[in-house]
N, C-alpha and C. Protein backbone atom coordinates (compact mmCIF):
# COMPACT_ATOMS: atom_id res chain seq x y z
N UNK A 1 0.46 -18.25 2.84
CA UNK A 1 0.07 -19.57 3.29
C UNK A 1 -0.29 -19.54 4.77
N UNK A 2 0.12 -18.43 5.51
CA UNK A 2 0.04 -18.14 6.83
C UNK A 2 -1.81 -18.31 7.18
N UNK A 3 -1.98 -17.22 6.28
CA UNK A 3 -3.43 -16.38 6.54
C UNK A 3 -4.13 -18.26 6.21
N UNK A 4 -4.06 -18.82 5.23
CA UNK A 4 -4.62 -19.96 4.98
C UNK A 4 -5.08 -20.66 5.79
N UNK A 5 -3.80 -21.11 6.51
CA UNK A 5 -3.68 -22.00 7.46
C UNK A 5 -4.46 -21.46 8.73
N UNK A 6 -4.41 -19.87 8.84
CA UNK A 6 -5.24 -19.64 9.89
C UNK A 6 -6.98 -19.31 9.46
N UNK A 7 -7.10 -19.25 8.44
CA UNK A 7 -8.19 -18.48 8.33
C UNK A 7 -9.33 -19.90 7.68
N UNK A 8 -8.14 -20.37 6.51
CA UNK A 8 -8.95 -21.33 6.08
C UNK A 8 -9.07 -20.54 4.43
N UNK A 9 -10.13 -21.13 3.66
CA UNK A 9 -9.88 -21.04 2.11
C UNK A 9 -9.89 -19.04 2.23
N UNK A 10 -10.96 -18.68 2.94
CA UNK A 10 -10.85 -16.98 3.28
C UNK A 10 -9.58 -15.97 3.34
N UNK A 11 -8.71 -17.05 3.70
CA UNK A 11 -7.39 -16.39 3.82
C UNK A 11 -6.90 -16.16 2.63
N UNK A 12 -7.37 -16.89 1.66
CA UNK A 12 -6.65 -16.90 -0.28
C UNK A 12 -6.81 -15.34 -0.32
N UNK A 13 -7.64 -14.75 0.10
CA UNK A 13 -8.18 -13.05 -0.05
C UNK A 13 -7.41 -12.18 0.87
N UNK A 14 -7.72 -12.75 2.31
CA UNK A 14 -7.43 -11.63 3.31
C UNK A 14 -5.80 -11.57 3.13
N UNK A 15 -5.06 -12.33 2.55
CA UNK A 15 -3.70 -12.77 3.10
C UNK A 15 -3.02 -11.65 1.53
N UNK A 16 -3.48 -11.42 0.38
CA UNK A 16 -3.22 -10.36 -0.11
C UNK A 16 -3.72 -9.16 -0.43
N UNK A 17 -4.66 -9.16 0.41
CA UNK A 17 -5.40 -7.52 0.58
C UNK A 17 -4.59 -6.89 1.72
N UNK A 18 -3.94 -7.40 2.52
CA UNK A 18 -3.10 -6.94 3.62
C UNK A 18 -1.79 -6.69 2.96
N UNK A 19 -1.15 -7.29 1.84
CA UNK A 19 -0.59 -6.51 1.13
C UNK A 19 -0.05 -5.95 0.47
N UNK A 20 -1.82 -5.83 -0.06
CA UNK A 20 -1.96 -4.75 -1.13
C UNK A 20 -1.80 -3.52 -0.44
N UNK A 21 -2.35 -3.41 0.60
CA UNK A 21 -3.13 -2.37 1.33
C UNK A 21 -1.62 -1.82 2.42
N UNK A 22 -0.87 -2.08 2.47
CA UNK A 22 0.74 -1.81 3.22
C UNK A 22 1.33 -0.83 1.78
N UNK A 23 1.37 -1.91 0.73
CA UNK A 23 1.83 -1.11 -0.27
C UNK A 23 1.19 0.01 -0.97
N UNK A 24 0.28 0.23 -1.40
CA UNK A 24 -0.95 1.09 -1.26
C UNK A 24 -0.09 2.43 -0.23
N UNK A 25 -0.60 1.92 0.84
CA UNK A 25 -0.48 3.12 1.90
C UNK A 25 0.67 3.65 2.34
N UNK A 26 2.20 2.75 1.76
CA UNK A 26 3.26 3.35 1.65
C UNK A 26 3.54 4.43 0.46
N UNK A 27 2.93 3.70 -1.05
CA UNK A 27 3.17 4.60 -1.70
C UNK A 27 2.57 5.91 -1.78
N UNK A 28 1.24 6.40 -0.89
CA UNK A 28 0.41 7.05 -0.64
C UNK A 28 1.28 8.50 0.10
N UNK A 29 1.88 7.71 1.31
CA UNK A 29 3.03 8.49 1.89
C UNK A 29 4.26 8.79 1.45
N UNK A 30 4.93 8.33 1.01
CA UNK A 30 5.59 8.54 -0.02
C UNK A 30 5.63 9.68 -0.93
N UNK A 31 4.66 9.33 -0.99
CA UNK A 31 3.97 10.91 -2.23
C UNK A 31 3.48 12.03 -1.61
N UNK A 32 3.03 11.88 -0.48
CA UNK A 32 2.57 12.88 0.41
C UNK A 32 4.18 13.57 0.57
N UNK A 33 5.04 12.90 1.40
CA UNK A 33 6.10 13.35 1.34
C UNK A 33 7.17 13.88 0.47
N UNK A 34 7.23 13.46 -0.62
CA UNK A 34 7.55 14.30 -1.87
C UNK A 34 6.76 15.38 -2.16
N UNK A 35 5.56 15.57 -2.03
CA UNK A 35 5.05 16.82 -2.34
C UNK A 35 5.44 17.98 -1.49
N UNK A 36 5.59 17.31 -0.22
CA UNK A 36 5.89 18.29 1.19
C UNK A 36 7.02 19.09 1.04
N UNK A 37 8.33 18.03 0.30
CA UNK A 37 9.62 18.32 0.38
C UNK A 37 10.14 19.12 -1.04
N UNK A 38 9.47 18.78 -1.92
CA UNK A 38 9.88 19.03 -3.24
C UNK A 38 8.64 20.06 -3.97
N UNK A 39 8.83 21.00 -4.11
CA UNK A 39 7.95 21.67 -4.37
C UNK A 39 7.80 22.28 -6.15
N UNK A 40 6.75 21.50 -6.71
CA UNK A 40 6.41 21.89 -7.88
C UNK A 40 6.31 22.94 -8.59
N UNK A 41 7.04 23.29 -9.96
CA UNK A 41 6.82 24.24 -10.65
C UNK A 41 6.30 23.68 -11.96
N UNK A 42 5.24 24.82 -12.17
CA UNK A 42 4.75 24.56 -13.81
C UNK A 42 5.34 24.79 -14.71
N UNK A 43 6.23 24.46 -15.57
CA UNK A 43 6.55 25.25 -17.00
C UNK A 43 5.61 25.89 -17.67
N UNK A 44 5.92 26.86 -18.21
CA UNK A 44 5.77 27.90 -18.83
C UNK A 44 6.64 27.96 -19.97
C-alpha cells in the first residue's frame, strides 16, 4: 500500500516486483551457497 500511495495505481506492480525480486535473489544465493559448501555426488 506504501508503493501505492507513493507511486499511484503503478505501484499495484512496482510494490510486488520488489518482492519478488528480494526473494528471487535470496533464494538464488542460497543455492549458490549450498553448492559452495556441500558438495555433490552422483550415485552410481
Amino acid at each position: 500500500m506504501k508503493e501505492v500511495d507513493k507511486v499511484g495505481f503503478l505501484g499495484v506492480f512496482t510494490g510486488g516486483i520488489k518482492g519478488i525480486a528480494a526473494t528471487v535473489s535470496s533464494a538464488i544465493l542460497f543455492g549458490y551457497l549450498m553448492a559452495i559448501f556441500f558438495n555433490p555426488k552422483t550415485k552410481v
